[in-house]
Protein backbone atom coordinates (compact mmCIF):
# COMPACT_ATOMS: atom_id res chain seq x y z
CA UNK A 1 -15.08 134.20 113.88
CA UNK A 2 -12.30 131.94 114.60
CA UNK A 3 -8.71 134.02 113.55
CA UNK A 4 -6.28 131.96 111.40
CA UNK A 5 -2.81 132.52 109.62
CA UNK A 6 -4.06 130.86 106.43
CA UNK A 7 -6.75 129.86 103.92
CA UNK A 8 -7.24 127.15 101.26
CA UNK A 9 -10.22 127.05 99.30
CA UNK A 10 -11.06 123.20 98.37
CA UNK A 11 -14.38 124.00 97.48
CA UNK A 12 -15.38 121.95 94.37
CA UNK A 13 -12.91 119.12 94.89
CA UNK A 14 -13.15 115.57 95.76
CA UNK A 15 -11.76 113.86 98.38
CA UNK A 16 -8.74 113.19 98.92
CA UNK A 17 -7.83 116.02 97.09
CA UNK A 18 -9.22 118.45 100.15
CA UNK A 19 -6.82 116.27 102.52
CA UNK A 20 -3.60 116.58 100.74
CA UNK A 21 -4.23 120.45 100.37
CA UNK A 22 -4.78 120.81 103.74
CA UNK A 23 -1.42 118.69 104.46
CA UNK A 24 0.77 121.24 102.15
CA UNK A 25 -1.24 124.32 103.76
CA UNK A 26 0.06 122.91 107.08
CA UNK A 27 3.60 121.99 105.64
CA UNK A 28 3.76 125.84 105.12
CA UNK A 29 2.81 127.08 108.69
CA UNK A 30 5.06 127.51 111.91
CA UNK A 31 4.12 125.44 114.98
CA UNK A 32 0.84 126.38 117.17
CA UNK A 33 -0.22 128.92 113.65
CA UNK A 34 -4.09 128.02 112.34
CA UNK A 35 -5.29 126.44 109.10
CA UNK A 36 -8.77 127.66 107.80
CA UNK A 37 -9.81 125.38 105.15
CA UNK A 38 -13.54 125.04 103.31
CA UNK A 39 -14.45 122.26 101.38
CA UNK A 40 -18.26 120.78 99.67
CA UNK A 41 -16.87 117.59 100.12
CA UNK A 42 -19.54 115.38 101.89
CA UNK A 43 -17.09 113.27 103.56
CA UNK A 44 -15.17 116.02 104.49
CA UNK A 45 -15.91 115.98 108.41
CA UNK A 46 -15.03 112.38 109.36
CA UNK A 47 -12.10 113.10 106.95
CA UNK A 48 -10.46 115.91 108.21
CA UNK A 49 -11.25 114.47 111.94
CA UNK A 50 -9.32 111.42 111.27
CA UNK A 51 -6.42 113.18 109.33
CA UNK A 52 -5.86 115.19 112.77
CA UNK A 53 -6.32 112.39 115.10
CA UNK A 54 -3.38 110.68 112.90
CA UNK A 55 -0.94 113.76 112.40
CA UNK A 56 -1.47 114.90 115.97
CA UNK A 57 -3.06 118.27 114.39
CA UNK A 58 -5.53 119.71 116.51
CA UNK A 59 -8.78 120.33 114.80
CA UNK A 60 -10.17 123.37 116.81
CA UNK A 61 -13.85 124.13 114.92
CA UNK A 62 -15.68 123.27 112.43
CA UNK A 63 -18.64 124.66 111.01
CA UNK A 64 -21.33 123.80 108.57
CA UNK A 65 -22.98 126.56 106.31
CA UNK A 66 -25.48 125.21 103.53
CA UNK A 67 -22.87 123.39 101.52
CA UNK A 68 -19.42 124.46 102.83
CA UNK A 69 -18.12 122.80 105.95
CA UNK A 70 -14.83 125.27 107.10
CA UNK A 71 -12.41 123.39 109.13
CA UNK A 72 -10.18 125.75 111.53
CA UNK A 73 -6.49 123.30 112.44
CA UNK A 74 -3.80 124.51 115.08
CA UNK A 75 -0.63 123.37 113.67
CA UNK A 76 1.30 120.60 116.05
């Protein structure tokens, strides 16, 4: 179990919609402070790894559990 400062729950939504709530759950943390975010959203994974390559967010785990894929980002 990976600690984190918060959570969003995109389950259920489409991309980009995942994306843009993990961009406002970032907006709302301090430098170096973790995002946990879970999402269905099939595309989710090369998503969320290109949204950190281009932000310069690090994107420290992610893990895949029947449909949810959690995503665990350190704040930059």
């Amino acid at each position: 179990m990976t600690e984190f400062d918060y959570e969003i729950d995109a389950i259920g939504l489409k991309c980009p919609m995942p994306i843009l709530k993990c961009k406002k759950g970032l907006n709302s943390l301090d430098t170096n402070q973790i995002l946990k975010i879970k999402t269905t959203d099939k595309s989710a994974k090369k998503d969320f790894e290109a949204f950190c390559r281009n932000t310069g967010h690090d994107l420290i785990f992610c893990e895949i559990e029947s449909e949810v894929t959690t995503f665990y980002i350190k704040k930059n």
